[in-house]
Protein backbone atom coordinates (compact mmCIF):
# COMPACT_ATOMS: atom_id res chain seq x y z
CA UNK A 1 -5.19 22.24 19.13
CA UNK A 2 -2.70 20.68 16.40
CA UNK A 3 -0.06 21.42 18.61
CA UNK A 4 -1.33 19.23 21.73
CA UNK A 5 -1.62 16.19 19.09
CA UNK A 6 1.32 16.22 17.90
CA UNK A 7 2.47 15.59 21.53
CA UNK A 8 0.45 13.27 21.97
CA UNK A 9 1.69 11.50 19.11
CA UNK A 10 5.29 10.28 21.34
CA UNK A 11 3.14 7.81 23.25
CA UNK A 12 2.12 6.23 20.03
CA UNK A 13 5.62 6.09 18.77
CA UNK A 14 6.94 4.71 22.18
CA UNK A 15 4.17 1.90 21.69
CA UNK A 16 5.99 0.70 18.25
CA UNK A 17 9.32 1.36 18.91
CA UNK A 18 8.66 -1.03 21.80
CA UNK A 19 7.17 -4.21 20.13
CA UNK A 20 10.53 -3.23 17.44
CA UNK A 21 8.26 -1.87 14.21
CA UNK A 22 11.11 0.28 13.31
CA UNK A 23 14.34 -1.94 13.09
CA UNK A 24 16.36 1.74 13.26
CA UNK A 25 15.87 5.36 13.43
CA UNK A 26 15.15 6.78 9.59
CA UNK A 27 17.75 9.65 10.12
CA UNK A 28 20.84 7.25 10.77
CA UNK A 29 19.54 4.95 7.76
CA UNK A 30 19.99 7.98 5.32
CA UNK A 31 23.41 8.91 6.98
CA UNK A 32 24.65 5.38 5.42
CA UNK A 33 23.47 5.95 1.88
CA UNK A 34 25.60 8.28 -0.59
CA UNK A 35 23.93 10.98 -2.84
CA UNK A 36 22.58 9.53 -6.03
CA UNK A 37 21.11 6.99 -3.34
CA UNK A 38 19.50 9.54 -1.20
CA UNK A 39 17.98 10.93 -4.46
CA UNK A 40 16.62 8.09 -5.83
CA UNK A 41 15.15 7.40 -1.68
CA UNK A 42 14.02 10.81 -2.01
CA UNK A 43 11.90 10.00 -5.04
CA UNK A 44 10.71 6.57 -5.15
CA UNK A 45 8.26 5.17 -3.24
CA UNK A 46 9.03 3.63 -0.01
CA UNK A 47 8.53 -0.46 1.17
CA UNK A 48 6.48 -0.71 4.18
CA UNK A 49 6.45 -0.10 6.83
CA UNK A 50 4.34 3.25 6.26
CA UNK A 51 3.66 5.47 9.30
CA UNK A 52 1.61 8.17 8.19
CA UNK A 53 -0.33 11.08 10.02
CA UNK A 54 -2.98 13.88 8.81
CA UNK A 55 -3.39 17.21 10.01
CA UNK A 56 -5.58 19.81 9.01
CA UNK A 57 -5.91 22.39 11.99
CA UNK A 58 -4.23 25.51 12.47
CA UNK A 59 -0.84 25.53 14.85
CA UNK A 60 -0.01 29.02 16.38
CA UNK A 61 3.64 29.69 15.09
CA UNK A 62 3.54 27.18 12.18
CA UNK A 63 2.60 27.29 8.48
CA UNK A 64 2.22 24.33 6.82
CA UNK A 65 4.15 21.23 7.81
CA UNK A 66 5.52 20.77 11.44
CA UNK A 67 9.38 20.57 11.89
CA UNK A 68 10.16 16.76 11.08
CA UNK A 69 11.39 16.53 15.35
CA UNK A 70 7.89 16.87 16.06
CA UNK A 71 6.98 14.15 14.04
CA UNK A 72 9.95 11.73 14.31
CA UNK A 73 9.43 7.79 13.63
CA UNK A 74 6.71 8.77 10.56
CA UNK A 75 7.73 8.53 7.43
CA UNK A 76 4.55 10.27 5.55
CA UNK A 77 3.06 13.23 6.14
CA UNK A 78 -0.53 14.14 4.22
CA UNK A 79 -1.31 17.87 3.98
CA UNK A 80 -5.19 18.25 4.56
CA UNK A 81 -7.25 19.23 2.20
CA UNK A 82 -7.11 19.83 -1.21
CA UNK A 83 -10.54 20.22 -2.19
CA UNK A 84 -12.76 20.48 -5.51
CA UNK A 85 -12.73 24.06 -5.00
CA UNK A 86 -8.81 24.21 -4.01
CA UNK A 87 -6.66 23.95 -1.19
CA UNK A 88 -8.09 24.47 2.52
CA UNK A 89 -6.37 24.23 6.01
CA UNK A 90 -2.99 22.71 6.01
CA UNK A 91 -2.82 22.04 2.12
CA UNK A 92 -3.77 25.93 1.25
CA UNK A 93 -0.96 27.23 3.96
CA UNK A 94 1.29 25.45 1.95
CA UNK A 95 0.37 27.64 -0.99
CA UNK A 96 1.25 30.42 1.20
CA UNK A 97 4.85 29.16 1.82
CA UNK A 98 7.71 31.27 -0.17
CA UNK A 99 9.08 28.69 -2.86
CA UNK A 100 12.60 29.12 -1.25
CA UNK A 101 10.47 28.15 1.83
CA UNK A 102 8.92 25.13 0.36
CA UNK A 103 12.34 23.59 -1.22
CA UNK A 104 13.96 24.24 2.55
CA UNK A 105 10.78 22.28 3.95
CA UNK A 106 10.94 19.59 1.16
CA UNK A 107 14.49 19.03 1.84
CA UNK A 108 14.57 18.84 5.26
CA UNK A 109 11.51 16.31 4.82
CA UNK A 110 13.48 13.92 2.60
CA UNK A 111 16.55 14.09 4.55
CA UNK A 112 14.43 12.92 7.17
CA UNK A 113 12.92 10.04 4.98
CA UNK A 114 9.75 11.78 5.25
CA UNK A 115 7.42 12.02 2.38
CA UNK A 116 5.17 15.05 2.18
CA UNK A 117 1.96 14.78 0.44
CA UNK A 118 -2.06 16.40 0.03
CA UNK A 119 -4.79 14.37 1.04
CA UNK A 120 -7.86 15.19 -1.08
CA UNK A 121 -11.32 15.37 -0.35
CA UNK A 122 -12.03 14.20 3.22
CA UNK A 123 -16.03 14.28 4.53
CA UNK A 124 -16.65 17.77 3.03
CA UNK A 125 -16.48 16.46 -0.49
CA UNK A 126 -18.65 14.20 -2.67
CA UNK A 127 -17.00 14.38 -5.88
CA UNK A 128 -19.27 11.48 -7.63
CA UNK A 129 -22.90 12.18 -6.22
CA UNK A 130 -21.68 15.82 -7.46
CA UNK A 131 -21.29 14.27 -10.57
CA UNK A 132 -17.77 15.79 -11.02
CA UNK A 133 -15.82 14.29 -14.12
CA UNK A 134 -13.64 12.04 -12.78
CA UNK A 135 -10.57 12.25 -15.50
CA UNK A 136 -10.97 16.35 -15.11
CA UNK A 137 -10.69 16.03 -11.21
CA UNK A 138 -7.53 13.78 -11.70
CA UNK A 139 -6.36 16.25 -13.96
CA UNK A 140 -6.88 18.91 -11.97
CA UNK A 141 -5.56 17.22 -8.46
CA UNK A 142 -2.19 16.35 -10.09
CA UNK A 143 -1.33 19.42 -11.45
CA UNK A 144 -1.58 20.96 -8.06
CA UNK A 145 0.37 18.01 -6.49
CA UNK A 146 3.02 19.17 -9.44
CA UNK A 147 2.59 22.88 -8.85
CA UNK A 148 3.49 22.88 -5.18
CA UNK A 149 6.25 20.56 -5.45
CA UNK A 150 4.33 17.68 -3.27
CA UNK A 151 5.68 13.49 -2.83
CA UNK A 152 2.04 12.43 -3.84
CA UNK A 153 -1.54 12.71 -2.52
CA UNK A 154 -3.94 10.78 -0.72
CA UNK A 155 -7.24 10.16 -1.82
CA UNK A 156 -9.77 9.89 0.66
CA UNK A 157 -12.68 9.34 -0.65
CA UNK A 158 -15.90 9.54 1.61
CA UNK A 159 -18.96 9.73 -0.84
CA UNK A 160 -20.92 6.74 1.33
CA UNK A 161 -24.48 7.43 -0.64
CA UNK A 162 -22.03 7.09 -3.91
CA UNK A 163 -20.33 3.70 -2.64
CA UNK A 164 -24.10 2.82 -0.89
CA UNK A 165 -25.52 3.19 -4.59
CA UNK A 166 -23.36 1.59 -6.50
CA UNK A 167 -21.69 4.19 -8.66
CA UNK A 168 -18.60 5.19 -6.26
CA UNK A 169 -16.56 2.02 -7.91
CA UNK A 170 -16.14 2.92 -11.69
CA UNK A 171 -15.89 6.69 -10.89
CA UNK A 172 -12.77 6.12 -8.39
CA UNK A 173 -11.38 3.21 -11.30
CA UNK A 174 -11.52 6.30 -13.45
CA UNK A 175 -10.07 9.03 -11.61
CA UNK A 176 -6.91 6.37 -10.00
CA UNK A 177 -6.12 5.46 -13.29
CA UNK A 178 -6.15 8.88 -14.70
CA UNK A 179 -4.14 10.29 -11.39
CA UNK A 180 -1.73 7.83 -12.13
CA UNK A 181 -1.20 8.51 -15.85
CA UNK A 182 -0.87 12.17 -14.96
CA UNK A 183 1.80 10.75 -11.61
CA UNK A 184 4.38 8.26 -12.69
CA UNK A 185 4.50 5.15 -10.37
CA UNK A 186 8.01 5.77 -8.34
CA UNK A 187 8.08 9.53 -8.88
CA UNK A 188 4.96 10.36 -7.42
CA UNK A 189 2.88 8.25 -4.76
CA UNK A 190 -0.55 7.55 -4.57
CA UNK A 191 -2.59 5.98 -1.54
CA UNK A 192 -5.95 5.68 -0.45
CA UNK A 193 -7.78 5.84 2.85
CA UNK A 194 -11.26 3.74 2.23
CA UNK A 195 -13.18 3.22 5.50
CA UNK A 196 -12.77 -0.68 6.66
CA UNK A 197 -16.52 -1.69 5.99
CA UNK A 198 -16.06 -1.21 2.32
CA UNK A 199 -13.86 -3.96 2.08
CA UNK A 200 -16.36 -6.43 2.84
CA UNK A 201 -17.27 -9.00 -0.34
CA UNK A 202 -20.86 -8.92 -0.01
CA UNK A 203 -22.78 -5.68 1.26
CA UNK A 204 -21.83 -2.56 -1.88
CA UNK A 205 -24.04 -3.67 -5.24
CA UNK A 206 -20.43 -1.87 -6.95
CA UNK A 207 -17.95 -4.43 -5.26
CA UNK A 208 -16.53 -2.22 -2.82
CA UNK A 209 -13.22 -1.38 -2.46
CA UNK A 210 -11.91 -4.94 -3.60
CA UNK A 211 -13.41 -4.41 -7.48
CA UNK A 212 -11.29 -1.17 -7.01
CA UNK A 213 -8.67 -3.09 -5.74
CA UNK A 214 -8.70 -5.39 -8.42
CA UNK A 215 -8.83 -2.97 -11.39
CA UNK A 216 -6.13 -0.58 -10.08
CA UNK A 217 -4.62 -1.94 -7.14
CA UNK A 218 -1.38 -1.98 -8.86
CA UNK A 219 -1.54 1.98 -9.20
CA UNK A 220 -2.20 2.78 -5.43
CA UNK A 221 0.88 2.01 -3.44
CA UNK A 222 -1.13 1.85 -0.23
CA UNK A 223 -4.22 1.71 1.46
CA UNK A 224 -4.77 4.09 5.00
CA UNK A 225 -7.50 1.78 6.27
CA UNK A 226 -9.93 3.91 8.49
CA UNK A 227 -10.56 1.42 11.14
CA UNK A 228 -13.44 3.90 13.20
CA UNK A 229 -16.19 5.89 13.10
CA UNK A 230 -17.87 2.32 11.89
CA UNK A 231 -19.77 2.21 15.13
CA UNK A 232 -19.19 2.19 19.00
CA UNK A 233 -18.09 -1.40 19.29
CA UNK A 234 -16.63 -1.51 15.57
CA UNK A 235 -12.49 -2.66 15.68
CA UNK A 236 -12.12 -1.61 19.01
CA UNK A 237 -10.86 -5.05 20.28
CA UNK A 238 -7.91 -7.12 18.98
CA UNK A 239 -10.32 -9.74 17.72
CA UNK A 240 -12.46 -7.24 15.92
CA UNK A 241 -9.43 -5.08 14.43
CA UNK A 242 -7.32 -8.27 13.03
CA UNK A 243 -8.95 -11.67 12.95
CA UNK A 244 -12.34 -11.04 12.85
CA UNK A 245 -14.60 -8.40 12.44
CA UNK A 246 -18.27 -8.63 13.19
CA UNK A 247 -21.42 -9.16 11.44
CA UNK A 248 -22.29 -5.54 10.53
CA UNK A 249 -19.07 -5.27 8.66
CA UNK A 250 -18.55 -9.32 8.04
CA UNK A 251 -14.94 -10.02 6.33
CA UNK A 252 -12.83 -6.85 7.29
CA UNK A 253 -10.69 -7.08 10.03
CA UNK A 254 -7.05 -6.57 9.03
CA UNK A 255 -6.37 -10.27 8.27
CA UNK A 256 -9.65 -10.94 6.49
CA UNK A 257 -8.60 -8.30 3.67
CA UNK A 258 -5.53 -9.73 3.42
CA UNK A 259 -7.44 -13.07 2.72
CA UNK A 260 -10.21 -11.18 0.34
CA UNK A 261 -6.75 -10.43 -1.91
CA UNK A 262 -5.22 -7.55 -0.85
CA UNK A 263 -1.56 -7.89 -0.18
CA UNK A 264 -0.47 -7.06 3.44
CA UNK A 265 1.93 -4.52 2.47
CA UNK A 266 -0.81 -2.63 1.31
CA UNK A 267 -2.78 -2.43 4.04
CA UNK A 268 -1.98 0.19 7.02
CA UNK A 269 -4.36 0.12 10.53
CA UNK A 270 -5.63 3.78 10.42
CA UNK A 271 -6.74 5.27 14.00
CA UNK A 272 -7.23 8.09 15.54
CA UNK A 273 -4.76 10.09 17.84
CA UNK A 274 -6.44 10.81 20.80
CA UNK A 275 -10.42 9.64 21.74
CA UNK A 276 -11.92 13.24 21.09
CA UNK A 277 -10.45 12.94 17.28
CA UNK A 278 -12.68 10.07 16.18
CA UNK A 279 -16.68 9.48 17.11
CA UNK A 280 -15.43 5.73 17.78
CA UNK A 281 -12.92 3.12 17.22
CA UNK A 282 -10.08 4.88 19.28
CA UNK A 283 -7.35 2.60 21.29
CA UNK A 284 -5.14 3.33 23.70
CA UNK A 285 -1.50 3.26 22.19
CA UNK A 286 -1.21 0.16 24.62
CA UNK A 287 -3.93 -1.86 23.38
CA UNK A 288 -3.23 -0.80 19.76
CA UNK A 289 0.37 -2.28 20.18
CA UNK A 290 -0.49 -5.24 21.34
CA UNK A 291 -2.84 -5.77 18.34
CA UNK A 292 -0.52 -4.59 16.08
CA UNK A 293 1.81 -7.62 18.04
CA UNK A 294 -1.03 -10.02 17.29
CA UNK A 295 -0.91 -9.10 13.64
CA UNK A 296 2.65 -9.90 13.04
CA UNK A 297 2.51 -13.04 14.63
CA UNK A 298 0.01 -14.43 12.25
CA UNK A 299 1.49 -13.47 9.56
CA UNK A 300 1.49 -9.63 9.31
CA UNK A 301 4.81 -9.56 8.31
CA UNK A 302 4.93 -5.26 6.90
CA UNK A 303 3.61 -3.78 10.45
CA UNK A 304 2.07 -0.06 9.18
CA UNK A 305 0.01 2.61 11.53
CA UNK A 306 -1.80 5.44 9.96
CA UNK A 307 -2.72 8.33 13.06
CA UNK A 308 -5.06 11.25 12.53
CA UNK A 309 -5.55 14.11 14.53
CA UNK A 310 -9.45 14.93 14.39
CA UNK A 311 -10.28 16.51 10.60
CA UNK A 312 -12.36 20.08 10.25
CA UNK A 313 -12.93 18.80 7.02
């Protein structure tokens, strides 16, 4: 159940807190800062470090969003799924919400410095092998991230036959640049949450997720790397998760991205929760730590984490 993840989600935190990822608790840096400064916080988009979660399953007791004390130490929370057809699991039971409801929730988010956003698509959708109209879909996506009162959305994008033929690139150049248009840069945020392997510079006849990167990397304010389900021995080590990843996927571990271009405070080590929420790549919070340690001694400088408890999706 939701409920046992987010539980499960302390041991995670206790892993950062301990190799000093967060400097100081959110909550007593927003008791220094006066009004107009908590409202511009409130809207524009935060510096790294980013510690985001997912959820999409039900919780007995609560609709929508948890109470910000269950997730404590994150600072973005993604609603999942808005879908081509509309909002399912967490993102519909947002819908659901009174609007006096909402603005309670919303506040009590940003007082927290937590932003709340949708995540769209996940593994049900295909939007380009659909052939959906990418400027349409933006279109359509934003005004529901403007309807319900949301920080931004997530785009996680998992059309592999798309990004395997080639066409996946210039679709998702389209739609980020029409999302964006449509979602002002420090009102609104906008991330992504590629899979690792399409990092890599020479296997996607498109260019992968650095051509995206270079045509509209300066409209996505951050990238929730999925670092599993690549394959059972796929970024499950140190070695493989920040120096060097292996010859299936050649060129994207955490640092080799960073090499390929993409700056570091873009990049945030997605995992899963718990082993039964991912097919493979889970680490203990242990061994993630001390990778995450690794990192910032060679140079990852804007530590991030990205957890997800398993998607229905």
């Amino acid at each position: 159940m939701f409920s046992s993840s987010i539980r499960r989600i302390a041991a995670f935190l206790a892993a950062y807190l301990l190799i000093g990822v967060l400097a100081a608790p959110l909550e007593s840096f927003n008791q220094t800062l006066s009004f107009e400064q908590r409202d511009l916080a409130a809207r524009a988009t935060p510096a790294a470090p980013h510690f985001a979660i997912y959820a999409d399953q039900y919780q007995s007791g609560v609709t929508g969003p948890p109470a910000t004390s269950a997730i404590k130490g994150f600072n973005a929370f993604y609603l999942s799924f808005w879908l081509i057809e509309g909002a399912w699991d967490k993102a519909y039971e947002w819908t659901t919400l009174s609007a006096s409801d909402r603005a309670t929730i919303k506040s009590q988010y940003s007082a927290a410095g937590i932003k709340l956003m949708v995540s769209a698509f996940g593994s049900t959708d295909v939007p380009t092998s659909t052939g959906q109209d990418p400027v349409a879909l933006a279109n359509k996506l934003a005004a529901w991230v403007k309807q319900w009162g949301l920080d931004g959305v997530d785009i996680d994008y998992e059309d592999f036959n798309a990004m395997d033929g080639g066409t996946a690139e210039n679709w998702l150049i389209s739609f980020t640049k029409q999302l964006r248009s449509q979602l002002p840069a420090g009102d609104y945020i906008i991330t992504h949450a590629p899979v690792a392997p399409w990092f890599t510079p020479s296997h996607y006849p498109g260019g992968g997720y650095l051509k995206i990167h270079q045509q509209v990397g300066s409209l996505i304010d951050w990238y929730n790397v999925q670092f599993y389900n690549q394959g059972s021995t796929e970024y499950t080590t140190c070695a493989g998760l920040i120096t060097s990843s292996s010859s299936t996927w050649p060129q994207t571990a955490l640092l080799q991205i960073i090499a390929s271009g993409v700056p570091a405070s873009k990049l945030v080590i997605g995992k899963p929760i718990t082993s039964g929420d991912a097919n493979n790549g889970y680490m203990s919070a242990s061994t993630l730590a001390s990778c995450v340690a690794q990192a910032k001694t060679k140079g990852w400088s804007k530590s991030t984490s990205s957890l997800r408890p398993s998607k229905q999706s």
